[in-house]
C-alpha atoms as a PDB file:
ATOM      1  CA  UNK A   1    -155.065  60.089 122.164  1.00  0.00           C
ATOM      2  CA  UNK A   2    -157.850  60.452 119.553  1.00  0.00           C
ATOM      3  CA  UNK A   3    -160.685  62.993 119.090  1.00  0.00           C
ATOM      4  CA  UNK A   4    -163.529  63.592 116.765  1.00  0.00           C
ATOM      5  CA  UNK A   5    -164.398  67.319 116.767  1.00  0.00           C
ATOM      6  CA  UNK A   6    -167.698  68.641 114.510  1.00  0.00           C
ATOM      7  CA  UNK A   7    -166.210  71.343 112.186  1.00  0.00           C
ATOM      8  CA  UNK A   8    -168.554  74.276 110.429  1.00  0.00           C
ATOM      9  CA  UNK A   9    -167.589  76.152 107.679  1.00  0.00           C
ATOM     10  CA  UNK A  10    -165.978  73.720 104.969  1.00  0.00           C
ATOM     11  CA  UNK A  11    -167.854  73.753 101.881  1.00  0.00           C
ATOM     12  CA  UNK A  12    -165.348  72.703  99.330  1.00  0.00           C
ATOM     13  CA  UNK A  13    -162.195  70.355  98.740  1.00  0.00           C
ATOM     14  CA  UNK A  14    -160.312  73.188  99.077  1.00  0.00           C
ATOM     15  CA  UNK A  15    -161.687  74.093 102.455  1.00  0.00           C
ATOM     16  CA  UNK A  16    -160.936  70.578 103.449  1.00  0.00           C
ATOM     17  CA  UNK A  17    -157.446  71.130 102.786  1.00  0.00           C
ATOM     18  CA  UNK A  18    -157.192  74.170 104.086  1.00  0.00           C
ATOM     19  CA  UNK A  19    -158.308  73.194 107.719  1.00  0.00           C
ATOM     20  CA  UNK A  20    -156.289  70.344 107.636  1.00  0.00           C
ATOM     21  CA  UNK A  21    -153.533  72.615 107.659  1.00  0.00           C
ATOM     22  CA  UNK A  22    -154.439  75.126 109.775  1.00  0.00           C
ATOM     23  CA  UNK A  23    -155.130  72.235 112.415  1.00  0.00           C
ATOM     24  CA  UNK A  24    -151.472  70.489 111.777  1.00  0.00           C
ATOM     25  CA  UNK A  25    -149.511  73.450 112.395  1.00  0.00           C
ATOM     26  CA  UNK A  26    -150.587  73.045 116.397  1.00  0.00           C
ATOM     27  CA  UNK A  27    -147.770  70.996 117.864  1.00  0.00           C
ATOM     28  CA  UNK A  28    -148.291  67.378 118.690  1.00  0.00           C
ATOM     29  CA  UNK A  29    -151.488  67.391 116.578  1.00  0.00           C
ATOM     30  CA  UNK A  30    -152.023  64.505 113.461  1.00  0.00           C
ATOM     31  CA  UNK A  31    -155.068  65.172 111.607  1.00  0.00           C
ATOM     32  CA  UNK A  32    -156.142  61.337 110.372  1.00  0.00           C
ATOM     33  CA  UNK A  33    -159.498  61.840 109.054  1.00  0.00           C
ATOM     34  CA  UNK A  34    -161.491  65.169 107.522  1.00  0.00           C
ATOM     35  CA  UNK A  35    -164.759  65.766 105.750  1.00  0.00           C
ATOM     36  CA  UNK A  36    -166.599  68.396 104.662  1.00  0.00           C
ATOM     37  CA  UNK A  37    -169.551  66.304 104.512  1.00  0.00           C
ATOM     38  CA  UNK A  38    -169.711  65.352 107.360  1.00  0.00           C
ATOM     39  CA  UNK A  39    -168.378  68.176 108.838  1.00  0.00           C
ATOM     40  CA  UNK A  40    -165.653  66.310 111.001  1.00  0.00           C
ATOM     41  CA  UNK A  41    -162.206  65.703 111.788  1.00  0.00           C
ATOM     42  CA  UNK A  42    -160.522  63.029 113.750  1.00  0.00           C
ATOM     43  CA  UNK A  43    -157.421  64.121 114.968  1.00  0.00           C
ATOM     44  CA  UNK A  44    -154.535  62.537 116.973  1.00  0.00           C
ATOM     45  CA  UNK A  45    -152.500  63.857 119.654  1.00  0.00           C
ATOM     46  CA  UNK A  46    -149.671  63.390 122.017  1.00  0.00           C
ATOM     47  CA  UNK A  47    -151.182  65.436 124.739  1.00  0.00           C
ATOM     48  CA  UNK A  48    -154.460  67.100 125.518  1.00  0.00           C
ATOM     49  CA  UNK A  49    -155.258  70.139 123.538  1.00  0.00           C
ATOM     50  CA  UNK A  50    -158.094  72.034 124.086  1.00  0.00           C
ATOM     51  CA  UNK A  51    -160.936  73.828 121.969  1.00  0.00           C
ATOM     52  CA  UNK A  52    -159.746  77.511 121.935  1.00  0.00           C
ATOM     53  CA  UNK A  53    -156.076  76.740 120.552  1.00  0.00           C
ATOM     54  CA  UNK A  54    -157.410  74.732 118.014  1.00  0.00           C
ATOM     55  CA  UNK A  55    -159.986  77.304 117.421  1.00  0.00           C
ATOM     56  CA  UNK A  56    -156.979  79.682 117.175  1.00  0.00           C
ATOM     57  CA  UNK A  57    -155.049  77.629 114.735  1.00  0.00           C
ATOM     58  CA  UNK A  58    -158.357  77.976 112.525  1.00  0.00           C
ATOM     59  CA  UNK A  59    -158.229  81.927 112.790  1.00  0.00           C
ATOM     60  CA  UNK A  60    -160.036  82.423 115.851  1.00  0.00           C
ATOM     61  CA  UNK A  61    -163.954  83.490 116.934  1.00  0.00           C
ATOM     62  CA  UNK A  62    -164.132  85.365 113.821  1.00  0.00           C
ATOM     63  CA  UNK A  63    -163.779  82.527 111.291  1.00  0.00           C
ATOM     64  CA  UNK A  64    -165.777  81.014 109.019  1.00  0.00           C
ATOM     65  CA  UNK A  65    -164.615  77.369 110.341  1.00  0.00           C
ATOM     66  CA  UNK A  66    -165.401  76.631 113.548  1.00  0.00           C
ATOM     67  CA  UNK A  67    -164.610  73.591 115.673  1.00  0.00           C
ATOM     68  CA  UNK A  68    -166.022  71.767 119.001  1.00  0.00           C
ATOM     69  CA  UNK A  69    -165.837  68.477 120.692  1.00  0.00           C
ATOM     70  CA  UNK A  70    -168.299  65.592 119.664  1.00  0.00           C
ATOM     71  CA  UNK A  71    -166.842  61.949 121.630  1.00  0.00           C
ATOM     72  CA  UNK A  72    -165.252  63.305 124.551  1.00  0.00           C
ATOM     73  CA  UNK A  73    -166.103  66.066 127.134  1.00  0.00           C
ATOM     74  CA  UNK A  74    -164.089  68.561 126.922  1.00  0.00           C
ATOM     75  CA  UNK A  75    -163.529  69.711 130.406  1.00  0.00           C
ATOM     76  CA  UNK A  76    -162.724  66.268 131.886  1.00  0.00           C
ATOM     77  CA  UNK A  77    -160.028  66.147 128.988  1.00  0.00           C
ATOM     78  CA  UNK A  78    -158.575  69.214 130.448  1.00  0.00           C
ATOM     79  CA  UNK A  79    -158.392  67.762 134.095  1.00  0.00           C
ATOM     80  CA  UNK A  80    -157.018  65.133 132.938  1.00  0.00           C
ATOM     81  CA  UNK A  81    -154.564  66.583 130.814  1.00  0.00           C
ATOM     82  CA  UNK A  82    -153.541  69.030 133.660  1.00  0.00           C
ATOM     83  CA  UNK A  83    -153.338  66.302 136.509  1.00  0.00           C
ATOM     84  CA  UNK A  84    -150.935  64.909 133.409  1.00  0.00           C
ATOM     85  CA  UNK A  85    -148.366  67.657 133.146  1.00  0.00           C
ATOM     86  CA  UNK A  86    -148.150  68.034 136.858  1.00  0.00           C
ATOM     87  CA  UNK A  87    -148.051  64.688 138.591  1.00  0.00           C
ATOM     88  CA  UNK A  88    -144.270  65.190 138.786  1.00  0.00           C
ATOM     89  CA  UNK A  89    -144.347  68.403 140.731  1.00  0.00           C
ATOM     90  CA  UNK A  90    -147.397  67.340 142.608  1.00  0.00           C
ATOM     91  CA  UNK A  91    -146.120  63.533 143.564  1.00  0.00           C
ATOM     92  CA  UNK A  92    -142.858  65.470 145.018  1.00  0.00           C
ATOM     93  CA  UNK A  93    -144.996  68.258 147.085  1.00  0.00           C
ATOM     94  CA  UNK A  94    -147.110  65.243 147.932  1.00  0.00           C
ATOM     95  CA  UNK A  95    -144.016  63.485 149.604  1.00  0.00           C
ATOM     96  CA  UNK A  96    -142.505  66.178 150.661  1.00  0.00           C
ATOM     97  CA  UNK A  97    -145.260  67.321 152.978  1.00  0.00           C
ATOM     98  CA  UNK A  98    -146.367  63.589 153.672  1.00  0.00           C
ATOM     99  CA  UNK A  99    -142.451  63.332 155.010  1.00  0.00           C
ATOM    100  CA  UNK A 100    -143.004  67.030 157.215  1.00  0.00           C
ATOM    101  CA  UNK A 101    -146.593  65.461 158.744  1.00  0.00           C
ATOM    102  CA  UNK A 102    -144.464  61.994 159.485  1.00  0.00           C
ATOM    103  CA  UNK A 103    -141.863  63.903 161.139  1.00  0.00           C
ATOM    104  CA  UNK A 104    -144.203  65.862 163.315  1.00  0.00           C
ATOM    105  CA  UNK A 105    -145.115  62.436 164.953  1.00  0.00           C
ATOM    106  CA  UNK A 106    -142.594  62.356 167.341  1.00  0.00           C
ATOM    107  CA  UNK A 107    -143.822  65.674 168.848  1.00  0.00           C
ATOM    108  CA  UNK A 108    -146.729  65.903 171.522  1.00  0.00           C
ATOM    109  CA  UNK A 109    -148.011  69.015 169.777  1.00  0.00           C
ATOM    110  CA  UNK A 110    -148.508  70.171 166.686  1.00  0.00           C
ATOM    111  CA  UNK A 111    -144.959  72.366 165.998  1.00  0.00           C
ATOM    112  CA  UNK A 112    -145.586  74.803 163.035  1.00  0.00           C
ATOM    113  CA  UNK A 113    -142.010  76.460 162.327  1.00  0.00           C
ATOM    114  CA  UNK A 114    -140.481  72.725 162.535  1.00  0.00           C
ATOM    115  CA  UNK A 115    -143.176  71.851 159.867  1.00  0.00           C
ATOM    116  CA  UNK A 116    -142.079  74.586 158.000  1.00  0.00           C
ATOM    117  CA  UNK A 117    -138.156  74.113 158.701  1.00  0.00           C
ATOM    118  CA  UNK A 118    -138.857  70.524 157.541  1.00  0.00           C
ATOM    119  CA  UNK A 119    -140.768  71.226 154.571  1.00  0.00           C
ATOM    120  CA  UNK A 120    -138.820  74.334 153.264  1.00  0.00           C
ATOM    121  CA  UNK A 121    -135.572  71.577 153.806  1.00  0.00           C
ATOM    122  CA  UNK A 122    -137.121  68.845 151.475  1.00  0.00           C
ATOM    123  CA  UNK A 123    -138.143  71.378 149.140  1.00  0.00           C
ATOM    124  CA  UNK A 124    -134.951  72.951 148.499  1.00  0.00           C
ATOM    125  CA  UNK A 125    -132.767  69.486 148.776  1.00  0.00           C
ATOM    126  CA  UNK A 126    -135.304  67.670 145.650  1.00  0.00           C
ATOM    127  CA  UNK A 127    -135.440  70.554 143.832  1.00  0.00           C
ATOM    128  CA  UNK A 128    -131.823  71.578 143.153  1.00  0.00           C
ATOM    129  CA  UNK A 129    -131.366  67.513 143.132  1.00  0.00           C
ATOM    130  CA  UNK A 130    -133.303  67.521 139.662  1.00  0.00           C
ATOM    131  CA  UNK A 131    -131.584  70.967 138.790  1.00  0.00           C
ATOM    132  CA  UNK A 132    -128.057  69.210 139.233  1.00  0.00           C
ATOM    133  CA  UNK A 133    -129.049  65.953 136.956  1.00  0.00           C
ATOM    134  CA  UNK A 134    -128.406  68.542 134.198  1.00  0.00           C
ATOM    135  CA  UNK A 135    -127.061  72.084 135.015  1.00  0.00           C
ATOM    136  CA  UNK A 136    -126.391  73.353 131.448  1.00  0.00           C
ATOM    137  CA  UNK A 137    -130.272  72.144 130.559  1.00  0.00           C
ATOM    138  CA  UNK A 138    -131.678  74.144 134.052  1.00  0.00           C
ATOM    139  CA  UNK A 139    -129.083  77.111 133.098  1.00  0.00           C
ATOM    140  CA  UNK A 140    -130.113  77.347 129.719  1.00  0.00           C
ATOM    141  CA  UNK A 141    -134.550  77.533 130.612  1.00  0.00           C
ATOM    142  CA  UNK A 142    -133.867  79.648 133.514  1.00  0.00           C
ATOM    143  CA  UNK A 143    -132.238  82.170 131.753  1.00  0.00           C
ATOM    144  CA  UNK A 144    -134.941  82.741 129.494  1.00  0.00           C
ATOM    145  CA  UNK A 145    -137.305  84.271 132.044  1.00  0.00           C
ATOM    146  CA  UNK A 146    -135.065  84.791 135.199  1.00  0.00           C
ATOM    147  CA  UNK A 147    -135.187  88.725 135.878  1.00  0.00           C
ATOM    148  CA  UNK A 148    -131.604  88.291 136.634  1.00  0.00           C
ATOM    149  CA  UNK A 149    -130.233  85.553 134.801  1.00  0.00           C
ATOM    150  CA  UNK A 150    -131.377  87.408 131.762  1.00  0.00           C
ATOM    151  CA  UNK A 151    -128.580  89.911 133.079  1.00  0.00           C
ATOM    152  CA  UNK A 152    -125.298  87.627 134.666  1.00  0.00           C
ATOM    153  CA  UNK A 153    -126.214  84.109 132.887  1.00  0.00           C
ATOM    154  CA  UNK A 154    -123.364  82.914 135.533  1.00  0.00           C
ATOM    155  CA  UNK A 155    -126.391  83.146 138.182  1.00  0.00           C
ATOM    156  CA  UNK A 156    -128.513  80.634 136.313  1.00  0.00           C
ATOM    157  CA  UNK A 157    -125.813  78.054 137.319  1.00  0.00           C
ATOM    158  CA  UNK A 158    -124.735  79.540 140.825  1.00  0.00           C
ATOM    159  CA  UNK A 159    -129.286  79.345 141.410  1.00  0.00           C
ATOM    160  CA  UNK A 160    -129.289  75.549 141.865  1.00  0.00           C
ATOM    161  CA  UNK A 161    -126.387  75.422 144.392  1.00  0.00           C
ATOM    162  CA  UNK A 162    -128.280  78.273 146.368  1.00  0.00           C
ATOM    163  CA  UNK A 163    -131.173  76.209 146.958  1.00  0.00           C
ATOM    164  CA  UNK A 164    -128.960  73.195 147.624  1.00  0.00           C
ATOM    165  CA  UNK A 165    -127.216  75.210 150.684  1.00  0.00           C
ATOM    166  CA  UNK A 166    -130.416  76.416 151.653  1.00  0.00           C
ATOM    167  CA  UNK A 167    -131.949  72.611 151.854  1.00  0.00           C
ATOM    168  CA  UNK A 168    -128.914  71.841 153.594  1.00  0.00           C
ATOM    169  CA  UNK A 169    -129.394  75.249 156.132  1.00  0.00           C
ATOM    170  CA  UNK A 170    -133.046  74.124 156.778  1.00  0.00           C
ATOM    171  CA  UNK A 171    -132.034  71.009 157.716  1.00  0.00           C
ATOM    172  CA  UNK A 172    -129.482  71.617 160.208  1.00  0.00           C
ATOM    173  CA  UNK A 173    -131.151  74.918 161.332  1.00  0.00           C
ATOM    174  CA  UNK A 174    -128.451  76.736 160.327  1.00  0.00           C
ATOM    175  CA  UNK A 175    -128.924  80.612 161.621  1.00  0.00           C
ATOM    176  CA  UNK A 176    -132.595  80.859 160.826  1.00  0.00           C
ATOM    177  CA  UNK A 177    -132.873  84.473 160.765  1.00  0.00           C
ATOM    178  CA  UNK A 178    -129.473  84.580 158.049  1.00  0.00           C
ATOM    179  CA  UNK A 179    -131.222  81.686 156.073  1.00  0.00           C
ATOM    180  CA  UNK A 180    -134.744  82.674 156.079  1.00  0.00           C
ATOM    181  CA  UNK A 181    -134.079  85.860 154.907  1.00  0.00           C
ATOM    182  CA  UNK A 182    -131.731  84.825 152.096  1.00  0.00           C
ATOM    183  CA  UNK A 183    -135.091  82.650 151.005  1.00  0.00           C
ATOM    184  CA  UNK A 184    -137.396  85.519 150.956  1.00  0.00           C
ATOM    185  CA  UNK A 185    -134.724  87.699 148.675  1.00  0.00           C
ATOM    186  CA  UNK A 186    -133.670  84.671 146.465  1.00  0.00           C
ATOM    187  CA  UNK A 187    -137.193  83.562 145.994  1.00  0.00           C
ATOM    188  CA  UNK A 188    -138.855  86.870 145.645  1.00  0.00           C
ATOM    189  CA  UNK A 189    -136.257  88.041 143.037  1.00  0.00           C
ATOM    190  CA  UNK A 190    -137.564  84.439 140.906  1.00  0.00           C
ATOM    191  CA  UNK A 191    -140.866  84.855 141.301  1.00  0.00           C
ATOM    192  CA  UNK A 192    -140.713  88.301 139.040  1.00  0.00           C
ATOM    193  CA  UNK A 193    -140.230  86.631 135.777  1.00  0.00           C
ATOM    194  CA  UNK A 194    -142.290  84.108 136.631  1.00  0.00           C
ATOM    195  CA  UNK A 195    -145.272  86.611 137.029  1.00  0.00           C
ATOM    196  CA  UNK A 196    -143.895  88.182 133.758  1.00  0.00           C
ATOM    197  CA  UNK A 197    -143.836  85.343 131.925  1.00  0.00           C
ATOM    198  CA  UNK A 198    -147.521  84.125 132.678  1.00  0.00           C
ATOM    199  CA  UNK A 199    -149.086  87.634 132.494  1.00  0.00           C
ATOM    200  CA  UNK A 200    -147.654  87.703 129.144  1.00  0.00           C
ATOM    201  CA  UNK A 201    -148.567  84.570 128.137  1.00  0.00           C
ATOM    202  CA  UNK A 202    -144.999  83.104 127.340  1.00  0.00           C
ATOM    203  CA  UNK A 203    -145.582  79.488 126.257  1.00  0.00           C
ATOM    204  CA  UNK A 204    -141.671  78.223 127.798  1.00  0.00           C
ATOM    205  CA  UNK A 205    -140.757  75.398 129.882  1.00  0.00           C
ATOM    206  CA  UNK A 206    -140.484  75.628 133.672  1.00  0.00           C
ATOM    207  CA  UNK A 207    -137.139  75.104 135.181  1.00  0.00           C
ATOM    208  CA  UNK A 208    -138.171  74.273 138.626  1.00  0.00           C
ATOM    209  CA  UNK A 209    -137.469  70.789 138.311  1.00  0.00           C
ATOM    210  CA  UNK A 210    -134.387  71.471 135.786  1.00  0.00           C
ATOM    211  CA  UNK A 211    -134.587  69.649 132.251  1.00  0.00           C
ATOM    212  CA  UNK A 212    -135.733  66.528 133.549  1.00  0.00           C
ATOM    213  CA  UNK A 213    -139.332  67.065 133.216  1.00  0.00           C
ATOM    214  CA  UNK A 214    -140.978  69.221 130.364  1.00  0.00           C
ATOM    215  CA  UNK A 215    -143.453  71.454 132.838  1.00  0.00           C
ATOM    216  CA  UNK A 216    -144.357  74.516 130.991  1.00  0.00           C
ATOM    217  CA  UNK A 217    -144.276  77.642 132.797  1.00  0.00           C
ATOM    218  CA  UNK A 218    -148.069  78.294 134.849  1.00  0.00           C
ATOM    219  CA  UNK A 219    -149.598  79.263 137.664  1.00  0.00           C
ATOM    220  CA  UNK A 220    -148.275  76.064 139.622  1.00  0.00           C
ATOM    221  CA  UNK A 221    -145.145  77.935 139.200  1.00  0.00           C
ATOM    222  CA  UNK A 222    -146.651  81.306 141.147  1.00  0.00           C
ATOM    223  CA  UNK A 223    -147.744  79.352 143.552  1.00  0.00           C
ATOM    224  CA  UNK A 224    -144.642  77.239 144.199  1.00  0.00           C
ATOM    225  CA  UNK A 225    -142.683  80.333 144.310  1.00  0.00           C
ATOM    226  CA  UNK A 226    -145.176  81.970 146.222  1.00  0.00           C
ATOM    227  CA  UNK A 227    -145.147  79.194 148.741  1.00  0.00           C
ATOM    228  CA  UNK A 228    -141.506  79.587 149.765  1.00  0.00           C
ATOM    229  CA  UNK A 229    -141.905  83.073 150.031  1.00  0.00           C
ATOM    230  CA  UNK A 230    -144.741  83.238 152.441  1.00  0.00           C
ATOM    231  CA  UNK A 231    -143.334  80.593 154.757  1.00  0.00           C
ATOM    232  CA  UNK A 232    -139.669  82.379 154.799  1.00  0.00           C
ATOM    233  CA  UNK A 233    -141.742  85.569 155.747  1.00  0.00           C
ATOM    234  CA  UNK A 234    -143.440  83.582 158.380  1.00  0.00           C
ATOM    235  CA  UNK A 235    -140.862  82.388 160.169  1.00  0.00           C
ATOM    236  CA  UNK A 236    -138.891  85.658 160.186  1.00  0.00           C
ATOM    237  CA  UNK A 237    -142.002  87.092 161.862  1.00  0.00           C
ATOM    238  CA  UNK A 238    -141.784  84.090 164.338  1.00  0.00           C
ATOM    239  CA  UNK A 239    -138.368  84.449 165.140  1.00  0.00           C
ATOM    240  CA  UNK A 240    -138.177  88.372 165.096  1.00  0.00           C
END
């Protein structure tokens, strides 16, 4: 994709060149066109970026050049760029809970801890599916945030056929209080460098779905985590 930004601040040829490099340093960007009299840029990109990193790349708030969108609005950009990154992750929660509704059909009544069974199941079968495609890939992002990976790398490996024998215990309802509980400990021991990683701003690739797809490490990834947890807790409550 192409954008034209307005840019302040360049007064000279060397300013020109200056920015130009500042702006190509940012990953994925091309600058094709850049004037100081018109005070422009178009620049070329393999995926969305937005304002403030390329405001970053340019030394921030505090510098003399600064940069904002002209031809495109810049929070529809973003949408769309974050609808972009995700549609993997979101087209498999999307089936998997489209599959849990379907299933629910044959029931008279509305039957939350089969839902949950169901869903939890799916989860944990496509999951470590696209963590097996590639092992060594999953092993080798995982350990770079896991709390403890980071400590016995051998658990980065041993992590994706957890979560395929926990798929495989949801499905067959396998001693729910054994298996839900091994969820909540499993999932709440990933979910710490997860939370470390995004409250310190680590820009690394998610391993959720292994090395298939490049998702970088976010929120979605709280959440997903976050997800598993709270329904293993519920259903320990509900069978307790």
């Amino acid at each position: 994709m192409t954008h034209t930004y307005q840019i302040t601040g360049m007064t000279c040829s060397g300013c020109e060149a200056k920015v130009k490099h500042y702006l190509q340093l940012v990953p994925g960007i091309t600058v094709d066109e850049l004037s100081k009299d018109s005070s422009s840029a178009k620049v070329s990109m393999e995926s969305h970026v937005s304002i403030s990193t390329l405001q970053d790349a340019l030394g921030g708030k505090e510098s003399k050049y600064q940069i904002s969108a002209t031809s495109h609005n810049e929070t529809i950009e973003e949408t769309k760029s974050w609808f972009a990154t995700y549609k993997p992750i979101l087209l498999i929660f999307g089936y998997i809970l489209a599959i849990t509704l379907l299933a629910q059909l044959n029931n008279g009544e509305f039957d939350a801890m089969l839902a949950m069974r169901h869903f939890m199941a799916g989860f944990f079968l496509v999951f470590s599916f696209f963590k097996m495609l590639n092992i060594k890939g999953f092993a080798e992002s995982y350990v770079m945030y896991d709390v403890v990976a980071q400590k016995f790398p051998a658990w980065a490996y041993l992590y994706a056929f957890i979560e395929l024998a926990l798929g495989i215990a949801f499905l067959i309802d396998f001693n729910p209080i054994v298996t839900n509980a091994v969820t909540l400990i499993v999932m709440s021991l990933s979910i710490i460098g997860v939370l470390r990683s995004v409250l310190n701003k680590r820009k690394i690739q998610c391993a959720c779905l292994g090395a298939v797809f490049n998702l970088p490490m976010s929120t979605v990834t709280i959440i997903e985590d976050g997800l598993m947890i709270a329904m293993s807790a519920a259903m320990l409550l509900m069978l307790i």
